[in-house]
PDB file of N, CA and C in Angstrom:
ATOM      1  N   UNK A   1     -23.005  14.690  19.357  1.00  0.00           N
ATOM      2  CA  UNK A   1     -22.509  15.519  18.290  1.00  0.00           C
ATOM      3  C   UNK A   1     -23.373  15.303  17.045  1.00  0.00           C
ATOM      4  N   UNK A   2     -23.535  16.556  16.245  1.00  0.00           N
ATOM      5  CA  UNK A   2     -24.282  16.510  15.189  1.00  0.00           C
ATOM      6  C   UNK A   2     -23.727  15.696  14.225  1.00  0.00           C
ATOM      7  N   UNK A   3     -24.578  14.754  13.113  1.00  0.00           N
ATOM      8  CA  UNK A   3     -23.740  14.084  12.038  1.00  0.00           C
ATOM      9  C   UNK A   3     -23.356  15.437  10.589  1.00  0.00           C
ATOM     10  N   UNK A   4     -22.456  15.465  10.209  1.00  0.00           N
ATOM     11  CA  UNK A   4     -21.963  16.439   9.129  1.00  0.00           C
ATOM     12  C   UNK A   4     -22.545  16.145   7.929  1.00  0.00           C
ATOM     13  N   UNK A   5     -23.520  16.412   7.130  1.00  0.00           N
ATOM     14  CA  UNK A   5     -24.147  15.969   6.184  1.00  0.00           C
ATOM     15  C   UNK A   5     -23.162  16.323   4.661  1.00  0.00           C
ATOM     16  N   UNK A   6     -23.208  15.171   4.254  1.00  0.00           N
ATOM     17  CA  UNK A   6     -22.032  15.709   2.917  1.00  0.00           C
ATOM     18  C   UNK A   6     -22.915  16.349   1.800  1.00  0.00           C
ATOM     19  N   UNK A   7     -22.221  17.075   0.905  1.00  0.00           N
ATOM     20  CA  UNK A   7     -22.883  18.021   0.063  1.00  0.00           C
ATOM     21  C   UNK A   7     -22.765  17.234  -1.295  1.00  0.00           C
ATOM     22  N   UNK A   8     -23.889  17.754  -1.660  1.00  0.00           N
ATOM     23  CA  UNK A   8     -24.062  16.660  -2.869  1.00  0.00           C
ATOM     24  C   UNK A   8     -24.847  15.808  -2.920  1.00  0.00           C
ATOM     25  N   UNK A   9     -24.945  14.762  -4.052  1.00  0.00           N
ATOM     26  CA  UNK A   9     -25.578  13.509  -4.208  1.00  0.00           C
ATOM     27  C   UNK A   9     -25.391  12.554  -3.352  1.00  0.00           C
ATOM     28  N   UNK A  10     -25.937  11.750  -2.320  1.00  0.00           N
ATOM     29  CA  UNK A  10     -25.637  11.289  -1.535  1.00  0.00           C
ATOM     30  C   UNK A  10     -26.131   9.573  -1.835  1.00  0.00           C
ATOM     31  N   UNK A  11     -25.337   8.298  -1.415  1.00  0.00           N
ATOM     32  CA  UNK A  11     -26.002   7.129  -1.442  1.00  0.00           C
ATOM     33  C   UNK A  11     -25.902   5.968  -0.432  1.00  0.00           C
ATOM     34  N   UNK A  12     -27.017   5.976   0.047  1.00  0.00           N
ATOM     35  CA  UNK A  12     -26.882   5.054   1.388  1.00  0.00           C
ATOM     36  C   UNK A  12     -26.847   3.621   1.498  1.00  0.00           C
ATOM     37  N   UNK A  13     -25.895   2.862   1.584  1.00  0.00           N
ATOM     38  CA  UNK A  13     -25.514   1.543   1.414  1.00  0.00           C
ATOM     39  C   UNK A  13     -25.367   0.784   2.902  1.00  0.00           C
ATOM     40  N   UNK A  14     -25.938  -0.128   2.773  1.00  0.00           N
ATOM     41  CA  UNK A  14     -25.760  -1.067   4.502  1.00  0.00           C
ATOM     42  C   UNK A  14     -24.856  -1.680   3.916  1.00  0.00           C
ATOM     43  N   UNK A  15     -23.953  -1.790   4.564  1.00  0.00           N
ATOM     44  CA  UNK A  15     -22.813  -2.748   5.116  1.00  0.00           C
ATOM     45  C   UNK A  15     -22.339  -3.599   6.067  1.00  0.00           C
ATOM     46  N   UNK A  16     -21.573  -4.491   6.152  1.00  0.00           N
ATOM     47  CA  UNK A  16     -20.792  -5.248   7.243  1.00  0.00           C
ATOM     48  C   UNK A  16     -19.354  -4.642   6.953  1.00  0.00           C
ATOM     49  N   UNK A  17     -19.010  -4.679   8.315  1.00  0.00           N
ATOM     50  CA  UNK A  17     -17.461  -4.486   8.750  1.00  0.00           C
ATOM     51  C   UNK A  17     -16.569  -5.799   8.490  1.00  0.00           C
ATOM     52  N   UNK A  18     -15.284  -5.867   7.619  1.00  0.00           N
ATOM     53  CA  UNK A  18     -14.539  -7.431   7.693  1.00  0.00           C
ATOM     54  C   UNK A  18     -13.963  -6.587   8.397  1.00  0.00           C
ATOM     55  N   UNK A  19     -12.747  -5.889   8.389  1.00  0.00           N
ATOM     56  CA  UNK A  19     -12.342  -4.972   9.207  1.00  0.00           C
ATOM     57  C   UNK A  19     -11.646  -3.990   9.449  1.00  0.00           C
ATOM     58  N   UNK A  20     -11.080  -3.421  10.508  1.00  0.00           N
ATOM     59  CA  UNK A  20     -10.318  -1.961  10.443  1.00  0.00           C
ATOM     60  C   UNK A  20      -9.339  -1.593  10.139  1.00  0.00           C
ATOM     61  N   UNK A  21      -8.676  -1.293   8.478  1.00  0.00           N
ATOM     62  CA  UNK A  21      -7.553  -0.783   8.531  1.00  0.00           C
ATOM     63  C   UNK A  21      -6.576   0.183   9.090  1.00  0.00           C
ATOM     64  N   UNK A  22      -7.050   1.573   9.721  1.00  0.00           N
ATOM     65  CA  UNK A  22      -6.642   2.433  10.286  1.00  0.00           C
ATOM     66  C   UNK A  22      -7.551   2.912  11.028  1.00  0.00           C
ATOM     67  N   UNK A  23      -7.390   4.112  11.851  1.00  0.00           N
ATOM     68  CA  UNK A  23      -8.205   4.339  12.276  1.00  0.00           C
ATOM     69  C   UNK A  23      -9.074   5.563  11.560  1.00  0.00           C
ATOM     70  N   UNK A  24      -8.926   6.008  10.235  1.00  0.00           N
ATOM     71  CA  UNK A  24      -9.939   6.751   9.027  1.00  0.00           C
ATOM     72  C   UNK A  24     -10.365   5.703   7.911  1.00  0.00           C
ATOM     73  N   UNK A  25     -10.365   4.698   7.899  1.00  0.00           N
ATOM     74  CA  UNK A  25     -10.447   3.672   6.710  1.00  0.00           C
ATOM     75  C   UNK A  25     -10.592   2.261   7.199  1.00  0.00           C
ATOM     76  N   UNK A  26     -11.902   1.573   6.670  1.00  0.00           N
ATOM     77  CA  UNK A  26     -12.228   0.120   6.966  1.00  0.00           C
ATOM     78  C   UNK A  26     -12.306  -0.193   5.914  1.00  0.00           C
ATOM     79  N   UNK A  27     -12.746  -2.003   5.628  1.00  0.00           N
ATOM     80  CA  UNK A  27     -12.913  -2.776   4.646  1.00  0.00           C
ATOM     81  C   UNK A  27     -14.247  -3.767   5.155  1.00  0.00           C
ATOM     82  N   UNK A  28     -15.026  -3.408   4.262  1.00  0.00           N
ATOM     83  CA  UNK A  28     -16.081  -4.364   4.153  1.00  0.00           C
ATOM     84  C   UNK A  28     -16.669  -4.444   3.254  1.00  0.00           C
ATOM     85  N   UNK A  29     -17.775  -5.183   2.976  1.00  0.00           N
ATOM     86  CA  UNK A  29     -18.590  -5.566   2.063  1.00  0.00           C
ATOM     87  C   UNK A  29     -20.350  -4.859   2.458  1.00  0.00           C
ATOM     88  N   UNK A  30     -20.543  -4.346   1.304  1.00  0.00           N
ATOM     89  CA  UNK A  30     -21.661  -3.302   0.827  1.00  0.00           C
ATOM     90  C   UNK A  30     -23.086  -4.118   0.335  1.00  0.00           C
ATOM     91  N   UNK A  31     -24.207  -4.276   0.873  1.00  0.00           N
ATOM     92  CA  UNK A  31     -25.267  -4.591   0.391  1.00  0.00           C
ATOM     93  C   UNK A  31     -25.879  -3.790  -1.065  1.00  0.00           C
ATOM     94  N   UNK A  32     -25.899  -4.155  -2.234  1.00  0.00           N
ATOM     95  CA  UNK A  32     -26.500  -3.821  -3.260  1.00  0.00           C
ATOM     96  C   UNK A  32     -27.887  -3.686  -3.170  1.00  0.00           C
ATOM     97  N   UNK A  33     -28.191  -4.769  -3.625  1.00  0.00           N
ATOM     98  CA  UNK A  33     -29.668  -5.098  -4.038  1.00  0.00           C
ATOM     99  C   UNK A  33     -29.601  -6.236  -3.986  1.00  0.00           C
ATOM    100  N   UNK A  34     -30.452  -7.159  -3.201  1.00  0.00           N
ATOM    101  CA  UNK A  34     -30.278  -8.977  -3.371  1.00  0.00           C
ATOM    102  C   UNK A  34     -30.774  -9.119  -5.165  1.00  0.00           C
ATOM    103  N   UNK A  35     -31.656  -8.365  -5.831  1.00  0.00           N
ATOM    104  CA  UNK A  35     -32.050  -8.887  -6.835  1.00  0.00           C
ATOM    105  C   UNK A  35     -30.994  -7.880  -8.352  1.00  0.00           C
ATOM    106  N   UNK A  36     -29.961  -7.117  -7.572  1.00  0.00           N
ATOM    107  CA  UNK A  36     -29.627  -6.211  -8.515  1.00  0.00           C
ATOM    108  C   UNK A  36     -27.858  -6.895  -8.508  1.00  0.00           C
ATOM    109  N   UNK A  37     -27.548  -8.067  -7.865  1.00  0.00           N
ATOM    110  CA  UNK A  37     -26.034  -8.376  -7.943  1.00  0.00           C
ATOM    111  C   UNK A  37     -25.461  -8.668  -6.480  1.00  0.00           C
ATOM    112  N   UNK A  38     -26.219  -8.840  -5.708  1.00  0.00           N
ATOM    113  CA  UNK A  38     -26.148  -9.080  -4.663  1.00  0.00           C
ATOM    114  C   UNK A  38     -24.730  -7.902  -3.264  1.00  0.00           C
ATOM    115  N   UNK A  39     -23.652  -8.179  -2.844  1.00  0.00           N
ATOM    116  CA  UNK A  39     -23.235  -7.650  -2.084  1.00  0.00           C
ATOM    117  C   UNK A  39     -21.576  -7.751  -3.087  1.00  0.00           C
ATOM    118  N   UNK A  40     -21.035  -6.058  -2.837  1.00  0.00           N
ATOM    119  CA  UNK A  40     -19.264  -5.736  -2.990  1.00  0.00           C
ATOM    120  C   UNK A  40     -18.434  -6.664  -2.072  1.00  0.00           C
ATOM    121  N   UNK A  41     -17.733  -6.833  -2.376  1.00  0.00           N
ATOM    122  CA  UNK A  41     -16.824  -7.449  -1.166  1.00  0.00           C
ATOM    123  C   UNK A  41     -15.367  -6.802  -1.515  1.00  0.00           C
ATOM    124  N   UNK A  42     -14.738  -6.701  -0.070  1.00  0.00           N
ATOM    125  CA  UNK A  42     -13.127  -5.985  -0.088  1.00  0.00           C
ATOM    126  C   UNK A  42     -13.240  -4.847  -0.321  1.00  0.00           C
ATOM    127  N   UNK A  43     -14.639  -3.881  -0.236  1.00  0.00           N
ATOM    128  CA  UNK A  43     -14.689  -2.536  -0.438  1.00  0.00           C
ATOM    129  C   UNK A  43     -13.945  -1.592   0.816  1.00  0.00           C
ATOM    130  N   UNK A  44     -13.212  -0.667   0.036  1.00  0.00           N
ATOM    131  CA  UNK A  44     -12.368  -0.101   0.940  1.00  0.00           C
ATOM    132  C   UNK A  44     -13.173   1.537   1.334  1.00  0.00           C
ATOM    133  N   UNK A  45     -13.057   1.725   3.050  1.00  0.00           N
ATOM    134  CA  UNK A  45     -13.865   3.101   3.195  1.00  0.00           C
ATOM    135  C   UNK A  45     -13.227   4.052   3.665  1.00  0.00           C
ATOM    136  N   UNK A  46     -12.871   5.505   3.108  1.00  0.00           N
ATOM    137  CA  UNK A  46     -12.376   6.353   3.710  1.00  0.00           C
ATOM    138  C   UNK A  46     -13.078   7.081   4.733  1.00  0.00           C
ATOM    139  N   UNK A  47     -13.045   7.394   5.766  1.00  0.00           N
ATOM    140  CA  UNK A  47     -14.286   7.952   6.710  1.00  0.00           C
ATOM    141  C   UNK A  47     -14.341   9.657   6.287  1.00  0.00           C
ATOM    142  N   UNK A  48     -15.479   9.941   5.925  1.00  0.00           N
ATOM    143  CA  UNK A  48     -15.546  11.345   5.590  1.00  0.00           C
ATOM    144  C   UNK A  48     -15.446  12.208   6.717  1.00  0.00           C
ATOM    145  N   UNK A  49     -14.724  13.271   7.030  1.00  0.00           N
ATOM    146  CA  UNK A  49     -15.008  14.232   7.800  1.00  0.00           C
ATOM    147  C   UNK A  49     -14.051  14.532   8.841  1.00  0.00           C
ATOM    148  N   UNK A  50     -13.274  13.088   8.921  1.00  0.00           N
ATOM    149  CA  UNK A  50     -11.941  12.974   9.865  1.00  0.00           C
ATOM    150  C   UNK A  50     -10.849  12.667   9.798  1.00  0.00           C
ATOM    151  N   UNK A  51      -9.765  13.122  10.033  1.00  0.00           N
ATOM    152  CA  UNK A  51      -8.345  12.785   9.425  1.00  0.00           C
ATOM    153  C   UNK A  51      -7.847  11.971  11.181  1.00  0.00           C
ATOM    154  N   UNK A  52      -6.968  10.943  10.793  1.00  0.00           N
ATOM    155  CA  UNK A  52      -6.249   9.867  12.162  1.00  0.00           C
ATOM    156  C   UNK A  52      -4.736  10.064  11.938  1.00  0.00           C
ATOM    157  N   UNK A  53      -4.392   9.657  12.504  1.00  0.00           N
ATOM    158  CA  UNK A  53      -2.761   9.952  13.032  1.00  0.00           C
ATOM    159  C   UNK A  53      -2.450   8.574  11.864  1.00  0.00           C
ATOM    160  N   UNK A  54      -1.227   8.622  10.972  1.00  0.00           N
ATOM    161  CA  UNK A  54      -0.679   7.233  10.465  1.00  0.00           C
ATOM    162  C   UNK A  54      -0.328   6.057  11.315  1.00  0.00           C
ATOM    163  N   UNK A  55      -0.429   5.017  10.749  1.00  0.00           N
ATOM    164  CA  UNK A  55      -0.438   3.964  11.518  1.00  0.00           C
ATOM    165  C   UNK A  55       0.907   3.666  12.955  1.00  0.00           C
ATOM    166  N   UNK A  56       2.245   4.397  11.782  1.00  0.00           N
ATOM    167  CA  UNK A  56       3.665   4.176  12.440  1.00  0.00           C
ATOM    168  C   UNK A  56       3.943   5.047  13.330  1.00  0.00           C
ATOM    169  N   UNK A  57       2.623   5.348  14.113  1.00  0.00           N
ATOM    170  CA  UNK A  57       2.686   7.125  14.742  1.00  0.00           C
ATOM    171  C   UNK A  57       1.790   5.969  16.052  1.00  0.00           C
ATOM    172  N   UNK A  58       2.800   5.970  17.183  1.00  0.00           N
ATOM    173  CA  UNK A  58       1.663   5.943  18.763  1.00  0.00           C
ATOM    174  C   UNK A  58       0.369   6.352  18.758  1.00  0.00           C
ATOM    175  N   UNK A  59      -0.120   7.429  18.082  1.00  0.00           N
ATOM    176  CA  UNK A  59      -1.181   8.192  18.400  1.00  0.00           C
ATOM    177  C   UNK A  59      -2.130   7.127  17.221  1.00  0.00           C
ATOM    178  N   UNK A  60      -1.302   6.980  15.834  1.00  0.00           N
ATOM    179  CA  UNK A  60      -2.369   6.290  14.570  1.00  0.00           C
ATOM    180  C   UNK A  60      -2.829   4.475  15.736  1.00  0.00           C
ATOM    181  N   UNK A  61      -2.186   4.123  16.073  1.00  0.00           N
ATOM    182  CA  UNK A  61      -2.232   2.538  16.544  1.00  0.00           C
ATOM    183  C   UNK A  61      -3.314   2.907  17.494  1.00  0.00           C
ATOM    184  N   UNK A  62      -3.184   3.893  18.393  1.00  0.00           N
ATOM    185  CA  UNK A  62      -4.280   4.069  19.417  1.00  0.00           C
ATOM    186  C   UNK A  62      -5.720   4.073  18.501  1.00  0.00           C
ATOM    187  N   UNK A  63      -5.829   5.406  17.906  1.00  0.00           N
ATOM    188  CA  UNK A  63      -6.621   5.408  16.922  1.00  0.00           C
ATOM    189  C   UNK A  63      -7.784   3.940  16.349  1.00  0.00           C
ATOM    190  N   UNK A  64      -6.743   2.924  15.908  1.00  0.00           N
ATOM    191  CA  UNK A  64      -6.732   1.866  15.181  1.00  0.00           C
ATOM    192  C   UNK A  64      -7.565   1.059  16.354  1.00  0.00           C
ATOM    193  N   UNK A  65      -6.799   1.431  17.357  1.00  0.00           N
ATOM    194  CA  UNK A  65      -7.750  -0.076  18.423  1.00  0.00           C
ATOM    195  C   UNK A  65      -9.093   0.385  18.883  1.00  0.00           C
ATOM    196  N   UNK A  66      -8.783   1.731  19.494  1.00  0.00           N
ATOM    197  CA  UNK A  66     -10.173   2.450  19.751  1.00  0.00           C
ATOM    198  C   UNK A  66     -11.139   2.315  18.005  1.00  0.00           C
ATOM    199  N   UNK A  67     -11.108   2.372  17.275  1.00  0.00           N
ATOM    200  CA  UNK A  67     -12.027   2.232  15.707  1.00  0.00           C
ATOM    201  C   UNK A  67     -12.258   0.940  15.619  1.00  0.00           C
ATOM    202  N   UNK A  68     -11.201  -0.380  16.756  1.00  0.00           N
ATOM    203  CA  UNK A  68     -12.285  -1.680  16.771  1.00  0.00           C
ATOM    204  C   UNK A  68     -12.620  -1.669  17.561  1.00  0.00           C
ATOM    205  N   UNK A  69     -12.884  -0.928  18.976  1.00  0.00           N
ATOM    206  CA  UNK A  69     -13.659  -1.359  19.689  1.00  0.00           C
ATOM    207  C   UNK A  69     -15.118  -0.705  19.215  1.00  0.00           C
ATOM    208  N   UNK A  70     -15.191   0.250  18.290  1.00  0.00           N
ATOM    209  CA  UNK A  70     -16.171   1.260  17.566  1.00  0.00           C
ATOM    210  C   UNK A  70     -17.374   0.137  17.193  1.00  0.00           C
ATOM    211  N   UNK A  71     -15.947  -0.633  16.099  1.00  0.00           N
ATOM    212  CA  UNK A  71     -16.220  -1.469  14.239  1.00  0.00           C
ATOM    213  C   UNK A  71     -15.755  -3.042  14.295  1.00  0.00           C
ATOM    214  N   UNK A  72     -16.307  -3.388  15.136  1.00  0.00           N
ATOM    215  CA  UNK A  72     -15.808  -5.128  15.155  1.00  0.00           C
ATOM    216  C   UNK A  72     -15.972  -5.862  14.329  1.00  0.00           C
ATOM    217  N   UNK A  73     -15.352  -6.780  13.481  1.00  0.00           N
ATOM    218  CA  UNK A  73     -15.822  -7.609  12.544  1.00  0.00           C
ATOM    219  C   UNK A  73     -17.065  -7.779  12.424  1.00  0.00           C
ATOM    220  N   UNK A  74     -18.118  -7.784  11.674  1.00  0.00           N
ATOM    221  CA  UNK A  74     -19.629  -8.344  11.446  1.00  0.00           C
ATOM    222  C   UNK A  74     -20.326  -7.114  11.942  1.00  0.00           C
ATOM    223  N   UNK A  75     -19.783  -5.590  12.222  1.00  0.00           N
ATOM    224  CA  UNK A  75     -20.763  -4.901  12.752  1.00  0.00           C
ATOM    225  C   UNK A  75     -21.258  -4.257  11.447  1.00  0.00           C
ATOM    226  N   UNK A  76     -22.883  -3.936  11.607  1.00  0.00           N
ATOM    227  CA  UNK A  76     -23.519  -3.527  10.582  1.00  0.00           C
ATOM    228  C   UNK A  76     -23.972  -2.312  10.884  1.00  0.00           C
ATOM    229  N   UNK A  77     -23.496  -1.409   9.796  1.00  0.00           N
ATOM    230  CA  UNK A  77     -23.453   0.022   9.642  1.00  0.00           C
ATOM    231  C   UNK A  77     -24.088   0.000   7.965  1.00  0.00           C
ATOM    232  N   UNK A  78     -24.477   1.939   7.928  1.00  0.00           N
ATOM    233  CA  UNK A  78     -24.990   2.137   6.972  1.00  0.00           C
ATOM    234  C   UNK A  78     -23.815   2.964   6.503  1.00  0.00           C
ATOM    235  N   UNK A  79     -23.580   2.926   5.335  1.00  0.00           N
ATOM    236  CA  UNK A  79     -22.356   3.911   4.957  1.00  0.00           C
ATOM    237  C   UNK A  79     -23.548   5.270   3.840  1.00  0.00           C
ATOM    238  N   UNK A  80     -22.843   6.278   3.900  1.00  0.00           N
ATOM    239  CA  UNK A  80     -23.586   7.719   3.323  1.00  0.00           C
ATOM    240  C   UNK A  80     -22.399   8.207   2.439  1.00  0.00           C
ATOM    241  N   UNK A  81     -21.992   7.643   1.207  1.00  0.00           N
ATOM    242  CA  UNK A  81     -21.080   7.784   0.231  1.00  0.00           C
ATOM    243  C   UNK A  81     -21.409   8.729  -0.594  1.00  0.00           C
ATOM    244  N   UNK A  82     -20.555   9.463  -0.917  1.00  0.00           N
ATOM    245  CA  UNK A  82     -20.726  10.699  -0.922  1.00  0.00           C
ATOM    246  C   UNK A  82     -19.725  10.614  -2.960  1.00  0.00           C
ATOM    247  N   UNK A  83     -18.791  10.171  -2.600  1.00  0.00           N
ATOM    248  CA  UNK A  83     -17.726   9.932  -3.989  1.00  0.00           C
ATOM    249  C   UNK A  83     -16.707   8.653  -4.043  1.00  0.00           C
ATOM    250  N   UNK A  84     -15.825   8.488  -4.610  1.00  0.00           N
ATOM    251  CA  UNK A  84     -14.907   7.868  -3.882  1.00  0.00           C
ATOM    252  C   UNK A  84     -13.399   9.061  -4.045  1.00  0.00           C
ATOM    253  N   UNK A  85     -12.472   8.814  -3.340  1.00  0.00           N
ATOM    254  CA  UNK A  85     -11.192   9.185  -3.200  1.00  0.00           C
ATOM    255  C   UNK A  85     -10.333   9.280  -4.404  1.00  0.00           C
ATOM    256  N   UNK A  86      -9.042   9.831  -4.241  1.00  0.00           N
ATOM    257  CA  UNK A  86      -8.337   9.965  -5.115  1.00  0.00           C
ATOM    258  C   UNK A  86      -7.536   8.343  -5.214  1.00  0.00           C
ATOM    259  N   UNK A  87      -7.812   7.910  -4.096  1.00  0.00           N
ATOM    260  CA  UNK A  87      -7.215   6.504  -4.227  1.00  0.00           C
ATOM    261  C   UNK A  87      -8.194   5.186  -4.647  1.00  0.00           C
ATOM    262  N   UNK A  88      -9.412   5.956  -4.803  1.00  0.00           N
ATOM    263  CA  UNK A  88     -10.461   5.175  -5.646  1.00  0.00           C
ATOM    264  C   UNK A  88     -11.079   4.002  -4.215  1.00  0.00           C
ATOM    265  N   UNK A  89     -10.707   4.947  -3.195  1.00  0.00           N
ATOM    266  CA  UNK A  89     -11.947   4.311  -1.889  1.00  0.00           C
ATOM    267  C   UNK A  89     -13.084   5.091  -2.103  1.00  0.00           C
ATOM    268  N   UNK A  90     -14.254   4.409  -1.702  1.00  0.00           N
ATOM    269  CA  UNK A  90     -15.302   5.542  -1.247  1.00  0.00           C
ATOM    270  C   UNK A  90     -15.035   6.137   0.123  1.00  0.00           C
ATOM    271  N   UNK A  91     -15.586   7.421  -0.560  1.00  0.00           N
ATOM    272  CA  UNK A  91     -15.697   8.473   0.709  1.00  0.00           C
ATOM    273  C   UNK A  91     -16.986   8.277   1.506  1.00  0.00           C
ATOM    274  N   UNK A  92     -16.958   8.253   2.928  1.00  0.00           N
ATOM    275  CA  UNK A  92     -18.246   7.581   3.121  1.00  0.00           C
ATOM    276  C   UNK A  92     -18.385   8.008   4.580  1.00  0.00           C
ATOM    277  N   UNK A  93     -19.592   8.617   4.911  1.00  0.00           N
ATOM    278  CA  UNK A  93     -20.155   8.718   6.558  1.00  0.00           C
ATOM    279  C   UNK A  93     -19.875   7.739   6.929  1.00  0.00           C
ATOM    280  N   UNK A  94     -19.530   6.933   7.729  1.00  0.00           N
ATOM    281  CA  UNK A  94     -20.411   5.402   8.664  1.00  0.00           C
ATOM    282  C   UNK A  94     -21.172   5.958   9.783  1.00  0.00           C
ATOM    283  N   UNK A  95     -22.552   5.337   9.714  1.00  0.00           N
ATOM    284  CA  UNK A  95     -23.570   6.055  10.949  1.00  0.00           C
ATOM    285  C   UNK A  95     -23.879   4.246  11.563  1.00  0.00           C
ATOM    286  N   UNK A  96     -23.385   4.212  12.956  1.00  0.00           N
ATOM    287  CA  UNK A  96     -23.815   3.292  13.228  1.00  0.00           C
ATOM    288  C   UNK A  96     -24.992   3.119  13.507  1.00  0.00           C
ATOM    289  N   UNK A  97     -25.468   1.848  14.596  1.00  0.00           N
ATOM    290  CA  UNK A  97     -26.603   1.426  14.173  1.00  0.00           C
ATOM    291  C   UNK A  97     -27.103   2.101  15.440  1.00  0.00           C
ATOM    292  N   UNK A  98     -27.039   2.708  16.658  1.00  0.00           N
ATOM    293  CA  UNK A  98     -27.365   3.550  17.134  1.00  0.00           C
ATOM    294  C   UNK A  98     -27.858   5.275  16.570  1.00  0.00           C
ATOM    295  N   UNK A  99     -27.347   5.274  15.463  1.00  0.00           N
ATOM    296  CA  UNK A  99     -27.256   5.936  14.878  1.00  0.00           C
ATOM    297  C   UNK A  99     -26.628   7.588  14.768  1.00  0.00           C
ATOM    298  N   UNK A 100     -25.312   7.248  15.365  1.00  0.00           N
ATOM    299  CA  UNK A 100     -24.406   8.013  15.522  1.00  0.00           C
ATOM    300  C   UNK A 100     -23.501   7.898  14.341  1.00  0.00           C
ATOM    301  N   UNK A 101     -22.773   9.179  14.477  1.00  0.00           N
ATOM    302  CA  UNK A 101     -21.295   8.953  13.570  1.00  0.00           C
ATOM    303  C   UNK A 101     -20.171   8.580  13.919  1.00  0.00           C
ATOM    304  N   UNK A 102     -19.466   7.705  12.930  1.00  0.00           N
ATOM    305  CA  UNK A 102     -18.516   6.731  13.888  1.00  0.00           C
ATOM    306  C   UNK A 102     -17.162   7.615  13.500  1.00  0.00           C
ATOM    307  N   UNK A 103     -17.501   8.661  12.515  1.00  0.00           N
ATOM    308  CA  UNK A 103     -16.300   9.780  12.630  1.00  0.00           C
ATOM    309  C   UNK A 103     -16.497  10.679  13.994  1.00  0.00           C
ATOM    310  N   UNK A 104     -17.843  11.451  13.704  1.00  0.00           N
ATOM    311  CA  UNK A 104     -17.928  11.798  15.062  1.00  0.00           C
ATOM    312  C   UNK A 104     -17.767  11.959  16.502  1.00  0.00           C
ATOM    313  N   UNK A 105     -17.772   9.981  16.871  1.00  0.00           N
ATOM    314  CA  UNK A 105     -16.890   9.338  18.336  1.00  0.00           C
ATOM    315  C   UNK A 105     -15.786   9.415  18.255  1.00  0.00           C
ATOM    316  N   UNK A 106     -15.004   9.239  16.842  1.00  0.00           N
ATOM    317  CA  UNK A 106     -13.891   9.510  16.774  1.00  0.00           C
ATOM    318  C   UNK A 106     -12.935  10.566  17.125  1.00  0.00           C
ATOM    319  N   UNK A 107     -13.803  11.366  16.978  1.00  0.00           N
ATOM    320  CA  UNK A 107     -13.285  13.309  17.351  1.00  0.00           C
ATOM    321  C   UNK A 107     -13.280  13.192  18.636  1.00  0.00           C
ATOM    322  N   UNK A 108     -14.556  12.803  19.332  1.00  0.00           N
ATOM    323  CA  UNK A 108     -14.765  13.159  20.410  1.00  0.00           C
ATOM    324  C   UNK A 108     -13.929  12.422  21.453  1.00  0.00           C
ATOM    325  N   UNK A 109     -13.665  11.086  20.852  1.00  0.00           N
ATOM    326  CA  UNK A 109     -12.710  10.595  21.791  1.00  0.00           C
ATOM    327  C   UNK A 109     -10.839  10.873  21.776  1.00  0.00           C
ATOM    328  N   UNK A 110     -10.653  11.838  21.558  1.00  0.00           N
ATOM    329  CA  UNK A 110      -9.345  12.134  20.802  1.00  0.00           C
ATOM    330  C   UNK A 110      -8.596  11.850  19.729  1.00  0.00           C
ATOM    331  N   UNK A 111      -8.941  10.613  19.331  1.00  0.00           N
ATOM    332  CA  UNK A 111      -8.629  10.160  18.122  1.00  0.00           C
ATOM    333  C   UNK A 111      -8.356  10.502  16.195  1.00  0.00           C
ATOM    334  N   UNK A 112      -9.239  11.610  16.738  1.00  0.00           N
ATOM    335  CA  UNK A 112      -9.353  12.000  15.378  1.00  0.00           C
ATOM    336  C   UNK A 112      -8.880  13.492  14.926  1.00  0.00           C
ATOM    337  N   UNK A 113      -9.078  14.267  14.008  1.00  0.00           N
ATOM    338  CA  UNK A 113      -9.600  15.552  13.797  1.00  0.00           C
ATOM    339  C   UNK A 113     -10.405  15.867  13.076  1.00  0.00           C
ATOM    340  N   UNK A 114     -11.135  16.875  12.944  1.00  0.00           N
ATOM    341  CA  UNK A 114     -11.871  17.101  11.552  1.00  0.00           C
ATOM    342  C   UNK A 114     -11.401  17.461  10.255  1.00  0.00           C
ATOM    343  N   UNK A 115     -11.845  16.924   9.396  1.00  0.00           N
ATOM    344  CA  UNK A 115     -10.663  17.423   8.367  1.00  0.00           C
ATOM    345  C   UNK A 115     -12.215  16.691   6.593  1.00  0.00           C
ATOM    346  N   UNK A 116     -12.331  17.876   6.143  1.00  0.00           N
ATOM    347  CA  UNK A 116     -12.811  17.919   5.233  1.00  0.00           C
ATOM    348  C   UNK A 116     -12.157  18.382   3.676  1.00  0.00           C
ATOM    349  N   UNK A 117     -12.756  17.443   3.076  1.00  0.00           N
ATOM    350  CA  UNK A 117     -12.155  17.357   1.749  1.00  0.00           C
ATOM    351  C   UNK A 117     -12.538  17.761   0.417  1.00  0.00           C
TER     352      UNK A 117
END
C-alpha cells in the first residue's frame, strides 16, 4: 500500500517506541539533534491517517496487540509529523524501518480505518 503523504510542512524525526497505547497512538521518545538538546521523552503519537476501535471495545484490544506485534518496545521508526492534535499529541506518519506505513498495515490488517483529519 501506498504511504499517504500529509499536506503541508512536514518534519521527520527518528524515534524509539517505549510503547503502545492503543492501537492509533504510541509513546516514545524523539531524536532531536545530539548537539541541539538531545532526545523528547514521553512523547505522545497520534497515527495520522487511521482511526482504531476504543480500547473498551473487543475490536480496540485486538487492535492494541496486533500495533505490538507492529511496535515493540525499542523499535526504531521515523515519525513524518505533520502538527500536533487537539489534545496536543503530534500527528505523525510512523514509517517503519522497512519502510512501510505502520498506519497502512494497520488498515490492511483489519484493524484500522482510514480516517483523515
Amino acid at each position: 500500500m501506498e504511504v499517504i503523504k500529509p499536506i503541508g510542512f512536514t518534519w521527520m524525526f527518528p524515534a524509539s517506541v517505549d510503547y503502545v497505547y492503543d492501537g492509533d497512538t504510541i509513546i516514545c521518545h524523539v531524536l532531536l539533534h545530539p548537539n541541539e538538546g538531545g532526545d523528547l521523552h514521553n512523547i505522545h503519537v497520534r497515527v495520522h491517517g487511521i482511526n482504531c476501535q476504543e480500547l473498551n471495545t473487543a475490536e480496540g484490544k485486538n487492535a492494541k496487540a496486533y500495533a505490538i506485534t507492529l511496535l515493540p518496545p525499542g523499535t526504531q521508526v521515523m515519525l513524518a509529523v505533520t502538527k500536533r492534535d487537539k489534545y496536543g499529541r503530534f500527528l505523525a506518519q510512523i514509517i517503519l524501518a522497512n519502510g512501510s506505513s505502520f498506519g497502512d498495515n494497520m488498515i490492511v490488517a483489519g484493524h484500522a480505518v482510514a480516517y483523515l483529519t
